[in-house]
Protein backbone atom coordinates (compact mmCIF):
# COMPACT_ATOMS: atom_id res chain seq x y z
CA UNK A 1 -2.73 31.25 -84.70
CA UNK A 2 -2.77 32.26 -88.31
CA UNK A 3 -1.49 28.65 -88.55
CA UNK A 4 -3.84 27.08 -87.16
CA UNK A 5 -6.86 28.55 -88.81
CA UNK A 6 -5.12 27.37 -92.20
CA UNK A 7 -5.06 23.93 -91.30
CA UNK A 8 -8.48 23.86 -89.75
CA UNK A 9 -9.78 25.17 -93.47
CA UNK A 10 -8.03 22.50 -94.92
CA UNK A 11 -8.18 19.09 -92.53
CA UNK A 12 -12.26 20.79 -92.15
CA UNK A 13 -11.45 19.35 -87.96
CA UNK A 14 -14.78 19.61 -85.99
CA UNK A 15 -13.24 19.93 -82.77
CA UNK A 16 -9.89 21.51 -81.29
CA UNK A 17 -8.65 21.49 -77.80
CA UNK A 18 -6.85 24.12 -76.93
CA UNK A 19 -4.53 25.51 -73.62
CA UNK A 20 -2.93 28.43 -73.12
CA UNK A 21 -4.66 29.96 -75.77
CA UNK A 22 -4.22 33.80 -77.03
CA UNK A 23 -6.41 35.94 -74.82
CA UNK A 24 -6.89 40.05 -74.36
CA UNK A 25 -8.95 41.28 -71.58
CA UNK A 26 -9.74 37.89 -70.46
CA UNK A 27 -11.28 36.90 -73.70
CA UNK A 28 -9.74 34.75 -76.39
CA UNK A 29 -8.35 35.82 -79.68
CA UNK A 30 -7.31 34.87 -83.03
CA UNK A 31 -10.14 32.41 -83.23
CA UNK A 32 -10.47 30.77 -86.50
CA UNK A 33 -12.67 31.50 -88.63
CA UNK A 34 -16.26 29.57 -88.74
CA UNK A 35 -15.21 28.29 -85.03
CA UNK A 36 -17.28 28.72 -82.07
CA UNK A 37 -15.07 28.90 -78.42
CA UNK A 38 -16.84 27.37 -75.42
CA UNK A 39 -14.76 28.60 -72.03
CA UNK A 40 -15.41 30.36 -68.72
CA UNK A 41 -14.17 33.66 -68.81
CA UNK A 42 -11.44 34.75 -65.94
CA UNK A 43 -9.96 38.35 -65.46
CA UNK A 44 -7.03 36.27 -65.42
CA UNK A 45 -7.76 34.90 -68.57
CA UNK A 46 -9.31 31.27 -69.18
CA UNK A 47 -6.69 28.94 -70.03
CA UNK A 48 -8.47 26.15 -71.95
CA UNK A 49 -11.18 26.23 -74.38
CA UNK A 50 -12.88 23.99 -77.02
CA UNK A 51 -13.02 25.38 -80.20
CA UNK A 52 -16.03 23.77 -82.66
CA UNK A 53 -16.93 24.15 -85.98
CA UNK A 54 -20.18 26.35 -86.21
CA UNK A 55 -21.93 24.53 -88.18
CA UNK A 56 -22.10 21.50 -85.44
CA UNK A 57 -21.73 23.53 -82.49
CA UNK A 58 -25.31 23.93 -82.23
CA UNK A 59 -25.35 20.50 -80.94
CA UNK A 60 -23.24 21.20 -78.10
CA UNK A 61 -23.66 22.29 -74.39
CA UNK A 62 -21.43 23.89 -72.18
CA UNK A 63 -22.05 22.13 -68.39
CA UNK A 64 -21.31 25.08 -66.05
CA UNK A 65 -21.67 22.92 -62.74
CA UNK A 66 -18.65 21.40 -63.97
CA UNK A 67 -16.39 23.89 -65.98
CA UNK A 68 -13.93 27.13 -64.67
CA UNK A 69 -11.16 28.76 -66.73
CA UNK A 70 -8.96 25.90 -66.83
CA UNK A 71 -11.45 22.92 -67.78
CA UNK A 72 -13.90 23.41 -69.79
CA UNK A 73 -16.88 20.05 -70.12
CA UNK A 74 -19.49 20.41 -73.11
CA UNK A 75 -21.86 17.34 -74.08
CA UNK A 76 -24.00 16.67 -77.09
CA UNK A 77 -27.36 16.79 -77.87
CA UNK A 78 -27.15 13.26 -79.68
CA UNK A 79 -28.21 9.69 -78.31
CA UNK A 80 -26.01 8.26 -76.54
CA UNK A 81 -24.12 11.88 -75.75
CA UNK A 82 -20.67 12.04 -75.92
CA UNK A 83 -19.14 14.50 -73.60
CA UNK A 84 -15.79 16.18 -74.56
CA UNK A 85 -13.34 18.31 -71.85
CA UNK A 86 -10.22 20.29 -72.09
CA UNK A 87 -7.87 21.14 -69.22
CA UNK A 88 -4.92 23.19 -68.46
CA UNK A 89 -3.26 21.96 -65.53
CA UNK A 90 -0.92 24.50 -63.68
CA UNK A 91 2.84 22.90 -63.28
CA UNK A 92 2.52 24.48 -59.74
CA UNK A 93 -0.69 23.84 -58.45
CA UNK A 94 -2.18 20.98 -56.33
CA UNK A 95 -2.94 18.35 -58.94
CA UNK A 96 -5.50 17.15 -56.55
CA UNK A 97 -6.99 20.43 -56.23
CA UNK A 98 -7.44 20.77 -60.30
CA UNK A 99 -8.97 17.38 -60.31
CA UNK A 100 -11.43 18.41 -58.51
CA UNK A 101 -14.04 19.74 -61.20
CA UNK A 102 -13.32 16.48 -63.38
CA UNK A 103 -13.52 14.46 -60.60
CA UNK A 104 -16.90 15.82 -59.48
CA UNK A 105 -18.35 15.07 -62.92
CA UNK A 106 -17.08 11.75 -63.56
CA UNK A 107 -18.27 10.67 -59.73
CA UNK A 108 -21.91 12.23 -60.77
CA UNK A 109 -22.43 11.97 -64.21
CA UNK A 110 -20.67 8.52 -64.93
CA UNK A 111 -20.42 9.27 -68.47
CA UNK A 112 -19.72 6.00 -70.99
CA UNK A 113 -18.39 8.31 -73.85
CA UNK A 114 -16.15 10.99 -72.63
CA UNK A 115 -12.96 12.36 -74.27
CA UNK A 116 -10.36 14.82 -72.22
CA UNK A 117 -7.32 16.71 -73.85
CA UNK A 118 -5.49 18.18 -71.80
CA UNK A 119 -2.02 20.19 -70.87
CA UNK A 120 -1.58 18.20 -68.12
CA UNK A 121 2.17 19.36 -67.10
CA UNK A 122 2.31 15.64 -65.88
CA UNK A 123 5.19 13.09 -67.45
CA UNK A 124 4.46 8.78 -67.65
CA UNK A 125 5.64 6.15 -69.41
CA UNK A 126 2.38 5.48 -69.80
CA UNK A 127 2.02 8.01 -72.61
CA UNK A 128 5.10 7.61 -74.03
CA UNK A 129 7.60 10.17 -71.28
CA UNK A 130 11.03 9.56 -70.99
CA UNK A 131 10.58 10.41 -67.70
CA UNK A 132 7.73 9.69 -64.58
CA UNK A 133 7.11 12.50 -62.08
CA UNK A 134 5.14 12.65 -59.20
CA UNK A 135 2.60 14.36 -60.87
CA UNK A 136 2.69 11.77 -63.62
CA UNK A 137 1.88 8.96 -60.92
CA UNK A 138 -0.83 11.17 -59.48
CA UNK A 139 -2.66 11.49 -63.10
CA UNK A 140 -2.28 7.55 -63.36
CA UNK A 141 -3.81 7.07 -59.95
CA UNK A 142 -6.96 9.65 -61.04
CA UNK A 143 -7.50 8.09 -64.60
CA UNK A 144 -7.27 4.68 -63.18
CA UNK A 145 -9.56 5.65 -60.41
CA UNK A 146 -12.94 6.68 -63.10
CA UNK A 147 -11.55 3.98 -65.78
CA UNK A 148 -10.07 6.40 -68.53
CA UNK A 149 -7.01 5.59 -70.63
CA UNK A 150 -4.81 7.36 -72.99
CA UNK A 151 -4.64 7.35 -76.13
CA UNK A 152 -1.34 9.26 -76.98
CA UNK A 153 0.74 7.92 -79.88
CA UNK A 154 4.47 7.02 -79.43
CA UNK A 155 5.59 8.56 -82.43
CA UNK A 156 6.47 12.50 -81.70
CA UNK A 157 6.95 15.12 -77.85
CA UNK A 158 3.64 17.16 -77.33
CA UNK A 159 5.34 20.10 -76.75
CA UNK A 160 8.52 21.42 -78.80
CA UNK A 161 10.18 24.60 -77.83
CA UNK A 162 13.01 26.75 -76.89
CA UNK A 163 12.97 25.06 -73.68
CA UNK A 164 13.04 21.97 -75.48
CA UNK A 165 10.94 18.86 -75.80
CA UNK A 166 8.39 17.02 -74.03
CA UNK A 167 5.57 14.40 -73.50
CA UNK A 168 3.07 16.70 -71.54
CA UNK A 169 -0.01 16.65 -73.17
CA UNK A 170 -2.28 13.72 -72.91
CA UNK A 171 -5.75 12.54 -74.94
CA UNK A 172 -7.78 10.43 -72.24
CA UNK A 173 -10.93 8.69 -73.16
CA UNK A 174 -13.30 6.40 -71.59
CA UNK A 175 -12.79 2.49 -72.96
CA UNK A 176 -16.44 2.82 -75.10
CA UNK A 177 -14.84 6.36 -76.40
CA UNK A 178 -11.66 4.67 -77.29
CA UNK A 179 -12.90 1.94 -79.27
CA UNK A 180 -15.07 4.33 -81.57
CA UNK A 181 -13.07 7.06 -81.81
CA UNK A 182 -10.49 7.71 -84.28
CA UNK A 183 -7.69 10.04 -82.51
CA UNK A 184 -5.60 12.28 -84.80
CA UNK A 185 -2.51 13.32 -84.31
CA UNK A 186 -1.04 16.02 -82.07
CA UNK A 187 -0.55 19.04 -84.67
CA UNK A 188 2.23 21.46 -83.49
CA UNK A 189 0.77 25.72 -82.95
CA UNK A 190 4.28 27.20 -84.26
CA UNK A 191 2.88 30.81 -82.50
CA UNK A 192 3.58 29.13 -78.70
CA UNK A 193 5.26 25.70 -79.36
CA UNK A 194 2.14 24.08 -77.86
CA UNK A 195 -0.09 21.69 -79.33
CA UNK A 196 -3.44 21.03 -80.50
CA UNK A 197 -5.44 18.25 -80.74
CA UNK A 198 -8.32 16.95 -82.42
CA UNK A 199 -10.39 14.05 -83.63
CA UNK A 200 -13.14 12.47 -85.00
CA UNK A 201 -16.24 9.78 -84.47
């Protein structure tokens, strides 16, 4: 993490979305400094988080009808709001099951600007896999479903590690999101081989 909280000083990002982060005693650690985490603690510790720069995260709400320790949904005090999410989704778990909070908030809330990072353990064409799973085709059905795309670029794997490489981890915006959005790229966390993303409006 001591990584990441030297490129945060310099690249001054707003917003990170992280999985799998560091955590001890359910809480998370290593934060950088000047950063603000928004997550749902878990005695099995939370599993994704936003992390925003203090100085802005004033602006930001944490929706607790729709967040748990692995998807976190915060939205902004500004007009039109822009709501931002982070997942972790379990390589082992019903994919339909983890939907569920998402789903429930893009059924009620029909948000116009939304943007979703997420670990999504899930492998398409679509954002640039090798490979399509099952799982893969069961993300495409759910994004299609509320009208999100991805925004991935073709250019680099998510995830680099001992185990080797892969496309797992997926930006998703809505269409108004995507056209005023400017999506950075996926920056490597050398601590756990997993990645971080952020961006900027």
């Amino acid at each position: 993490m001591a990584h990441l909280s030297l490129y945060t000083s310099e690249n001054k990002v707003d917003i990170l979305f992280i999985q799998e982060p560091y955590c001890y005693n359910g809480e998370h650690c290593y934060i950088p400094p000047d950063y603000l985490t928004f997550h749902v603690s878990s005695d099995t510790n939370p599993r994704a988080a936003l992390l925003i720069r203090q100085e802005i995260a004033r602006n930001f709400m944490l929706i607790h009808q729709f967040s748990n320790p692995n998807n976190i949904i915060v939205v902004t005090s500004t007009n039109p709001q822009i709501y931002i999410a982070s997942s972790y989704l379990p390589p082992y778990d019903n994919l339909e099951q983890d939907f569920t909070p998402t789903g429930s908030f893009l059924t009620f809330v029909k948000p116009i600007n939304f943007i979703w990072g997420l670990d999504a353990n899930s492998k398409h064409s679509i954002w640039y896999s090798p490979n399509t799973d099952t799982r893969g085709r069961i993300l495409v059905d759910f994004l299609s479903l509320h009208g999100l795309i991805t925004v991935n670029e073709k250019d680099s794997p998510t995830y680099s590690g001992p185990t080797g490489e892969s496309w797992i981890d997926i930006t998703v915006t809505t269409i108004n999101s995507a056209s005023v959005s400017k999506i950075g790229k996926l920056v490597k966390n050398a601590c756990n081989q997993t990645t971080t993303s952020y961006f900027s409006i």
